[in-house]
Every structure is written in C-alpha cells, then in structure tokens.
C-alpha atoms as a PDB file:
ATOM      1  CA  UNK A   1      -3.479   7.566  24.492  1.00  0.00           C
ATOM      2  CA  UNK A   2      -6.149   7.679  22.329  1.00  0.00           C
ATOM      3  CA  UNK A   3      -8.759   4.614  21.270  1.00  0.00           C
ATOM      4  CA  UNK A   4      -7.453   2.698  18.309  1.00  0.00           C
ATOM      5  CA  UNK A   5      -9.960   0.235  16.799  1.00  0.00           C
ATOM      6  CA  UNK A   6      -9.638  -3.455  14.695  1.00  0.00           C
ATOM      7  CA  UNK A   7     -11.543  -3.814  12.041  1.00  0.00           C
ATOM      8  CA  UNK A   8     -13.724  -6.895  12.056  1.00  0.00           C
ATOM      9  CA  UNK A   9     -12.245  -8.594   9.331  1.00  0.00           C
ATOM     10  CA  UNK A  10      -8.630  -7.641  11.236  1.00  0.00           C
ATOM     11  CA  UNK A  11      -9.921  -9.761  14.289  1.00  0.00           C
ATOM     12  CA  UNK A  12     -10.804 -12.935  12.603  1.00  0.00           C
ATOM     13  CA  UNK A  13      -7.995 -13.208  10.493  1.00  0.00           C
ATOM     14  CA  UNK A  14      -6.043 -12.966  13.922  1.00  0.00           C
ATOM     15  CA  UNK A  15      -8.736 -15.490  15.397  1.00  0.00           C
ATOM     16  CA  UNK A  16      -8.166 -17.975  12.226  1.00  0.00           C
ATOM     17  CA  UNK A  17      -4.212 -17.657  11.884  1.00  0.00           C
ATOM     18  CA  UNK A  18      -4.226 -18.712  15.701  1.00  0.00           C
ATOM     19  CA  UNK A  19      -1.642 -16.253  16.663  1.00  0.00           C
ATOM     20  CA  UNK A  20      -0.325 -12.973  17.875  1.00  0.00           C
ATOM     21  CA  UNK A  21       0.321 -10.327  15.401  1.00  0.00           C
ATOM     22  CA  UNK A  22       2.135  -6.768  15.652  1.00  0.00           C
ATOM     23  CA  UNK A  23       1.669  -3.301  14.123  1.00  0.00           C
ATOM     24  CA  UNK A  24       5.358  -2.346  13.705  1.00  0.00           C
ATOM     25  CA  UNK A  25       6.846   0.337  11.331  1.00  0.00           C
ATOM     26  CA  UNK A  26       8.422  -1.104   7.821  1.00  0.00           C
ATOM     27  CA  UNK A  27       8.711  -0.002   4.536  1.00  0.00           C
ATOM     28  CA  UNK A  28       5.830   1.626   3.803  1.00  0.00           C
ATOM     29  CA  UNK A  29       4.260   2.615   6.806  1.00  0.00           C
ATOM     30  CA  UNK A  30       2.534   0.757   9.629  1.00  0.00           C
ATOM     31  CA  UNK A  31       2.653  -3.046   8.769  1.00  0.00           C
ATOM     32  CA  UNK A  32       0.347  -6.516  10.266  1.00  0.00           C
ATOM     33  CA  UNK A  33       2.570  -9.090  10.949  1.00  0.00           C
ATOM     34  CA  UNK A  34       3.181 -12.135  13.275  1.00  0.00           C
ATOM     35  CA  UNK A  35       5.309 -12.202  16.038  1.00  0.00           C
ATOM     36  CA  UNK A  36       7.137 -14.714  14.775  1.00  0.00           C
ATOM     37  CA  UNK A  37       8.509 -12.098  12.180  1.00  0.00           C
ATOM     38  CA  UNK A  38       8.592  -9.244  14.555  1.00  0.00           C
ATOM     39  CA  UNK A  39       8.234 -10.148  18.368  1.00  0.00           C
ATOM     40  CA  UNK A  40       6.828  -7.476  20.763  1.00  0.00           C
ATOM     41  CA  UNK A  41       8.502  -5.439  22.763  1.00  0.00           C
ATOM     42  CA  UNK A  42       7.254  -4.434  26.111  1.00  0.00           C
ATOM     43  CA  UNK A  43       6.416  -0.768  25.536  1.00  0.00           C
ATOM     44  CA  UNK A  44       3.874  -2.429  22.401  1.00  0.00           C
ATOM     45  CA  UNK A  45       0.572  -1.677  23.588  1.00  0.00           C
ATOM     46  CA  UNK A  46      -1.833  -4.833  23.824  1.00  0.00           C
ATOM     47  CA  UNK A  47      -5.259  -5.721  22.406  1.00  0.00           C
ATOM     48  CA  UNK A  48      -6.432  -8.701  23.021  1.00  0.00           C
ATOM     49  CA  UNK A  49      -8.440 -10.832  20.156  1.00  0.00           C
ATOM     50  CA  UNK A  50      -9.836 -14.089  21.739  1.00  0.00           C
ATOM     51  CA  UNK A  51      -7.324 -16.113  23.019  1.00  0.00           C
ATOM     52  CA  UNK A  52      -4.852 -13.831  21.073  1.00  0.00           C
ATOM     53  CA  UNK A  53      -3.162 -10.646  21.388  1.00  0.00           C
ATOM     54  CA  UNK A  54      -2.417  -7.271  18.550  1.00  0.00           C
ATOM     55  CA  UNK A  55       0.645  -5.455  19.627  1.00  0.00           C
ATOM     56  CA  UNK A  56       0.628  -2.511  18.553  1.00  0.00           C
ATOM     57  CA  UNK A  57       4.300  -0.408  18.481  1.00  0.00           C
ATOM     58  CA  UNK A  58       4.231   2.632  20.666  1.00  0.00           C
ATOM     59  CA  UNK A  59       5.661   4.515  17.372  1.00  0.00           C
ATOM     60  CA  UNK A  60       2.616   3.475  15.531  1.00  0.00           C
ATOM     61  CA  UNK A  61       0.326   4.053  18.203  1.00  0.00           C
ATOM     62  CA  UNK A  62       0.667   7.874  17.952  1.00  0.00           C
ATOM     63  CA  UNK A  63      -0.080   7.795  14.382  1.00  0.00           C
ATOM     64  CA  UNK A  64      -2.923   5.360  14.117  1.00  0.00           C
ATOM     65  CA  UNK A  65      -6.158   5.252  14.777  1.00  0.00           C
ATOM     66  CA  UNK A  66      -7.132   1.759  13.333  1.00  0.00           C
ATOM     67  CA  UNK A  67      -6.058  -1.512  12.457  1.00  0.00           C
ATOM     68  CA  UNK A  68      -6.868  -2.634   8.928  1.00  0.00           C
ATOM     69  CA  UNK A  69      -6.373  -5.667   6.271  1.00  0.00           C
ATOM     70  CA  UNK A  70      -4.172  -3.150   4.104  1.00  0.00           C
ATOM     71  CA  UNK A  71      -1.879  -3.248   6.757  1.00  0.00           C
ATOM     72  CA  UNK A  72      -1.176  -6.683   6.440  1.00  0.00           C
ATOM     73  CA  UNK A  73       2.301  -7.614   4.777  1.00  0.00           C
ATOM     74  CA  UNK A  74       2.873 -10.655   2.704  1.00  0.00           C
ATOM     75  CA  UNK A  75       5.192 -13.222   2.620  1.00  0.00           C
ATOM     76  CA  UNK A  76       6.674 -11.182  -0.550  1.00  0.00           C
ATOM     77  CA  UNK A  77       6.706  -7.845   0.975  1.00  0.00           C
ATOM     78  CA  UNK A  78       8.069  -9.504   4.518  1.00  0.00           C
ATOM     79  CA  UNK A  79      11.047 -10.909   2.480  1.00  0.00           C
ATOM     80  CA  UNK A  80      12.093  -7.637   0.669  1.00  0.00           C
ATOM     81  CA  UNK A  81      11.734  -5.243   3.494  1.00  0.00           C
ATOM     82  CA  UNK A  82      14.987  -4.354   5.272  1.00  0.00           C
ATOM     83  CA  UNK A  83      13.279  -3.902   8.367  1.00  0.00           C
ATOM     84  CA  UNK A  84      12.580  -7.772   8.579  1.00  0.00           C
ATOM     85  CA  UNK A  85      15.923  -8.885   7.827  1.00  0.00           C
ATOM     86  CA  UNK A  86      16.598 -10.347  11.037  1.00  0.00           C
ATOM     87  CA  UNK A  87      13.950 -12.879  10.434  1.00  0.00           C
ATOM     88  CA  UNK A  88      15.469 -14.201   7.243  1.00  0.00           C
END
C-alpha cells in the first residue's frame, strides 16, 4: 500500500473536533466525516492523529494519496447524500 499523507490543517481539525473521522466513498468522491456518521469498518486502514484516529476506506485507499479539507462534507451535503441515509 502506498503512503497517504494528512494535510496539516486535516490533523488539527481532527485534533479540535475531538474525534475520529473516516475517508469513505459518497456522492462525489472520497468524503471527511465522523464516525458517528459513518463508523469504520475493520478493513479501514488507521492513522492515528493525537489521541485520535483517520480511517481511511480500503476503496479509497487505492485511489488516494492525501487527505485534504475539500474532502470534508457538511452537515448539508451529509444530509442529502444517499450514502448517509442510515444516519438520518
């Protein structure tokens, strides 16, 4: 598997949110979001952020090669994406 890297700005939005977040596959492509909207599964390959942890989907992980703040899905987006509707 190749290296992927977290941008800085990735890492302390994980670090100030005080919780695990996941790279999973939505809508429109690879999308940041807590585990409490989509919880890991144990294929998810870990990086850990301080006391915290980025999964990061084994799907994803073939395709990317870093974690950054586009990737990050809002409350909006969260609500309108099928791929989330369990957590509605």
């Amino acid at each position: 598997m190749h290296e992927i890297t977290v941008d800085d700005d990735v890492k302390q939005m994980i670090l100030d949110a005080k919780e695990d977040y996941r790279i999973c596959t939505a809508c429109t492509g690879p999308a940041l979001v807590p585990i409490k909207v989509k919880p890991p599964k144990k294929s998810d390959i870990m990086i850990p952020i301080g006391d915290y942890v980025l999964y990061i989907s084994s799907v994803q992980a073939m395709y990317i090669n870093n974690v950054s703040m586009d990737m990050l899905y809002s409350d909006e987006e969260i609500e309108s994406c099928p791929a989330f509707s369990w957590h509605r």
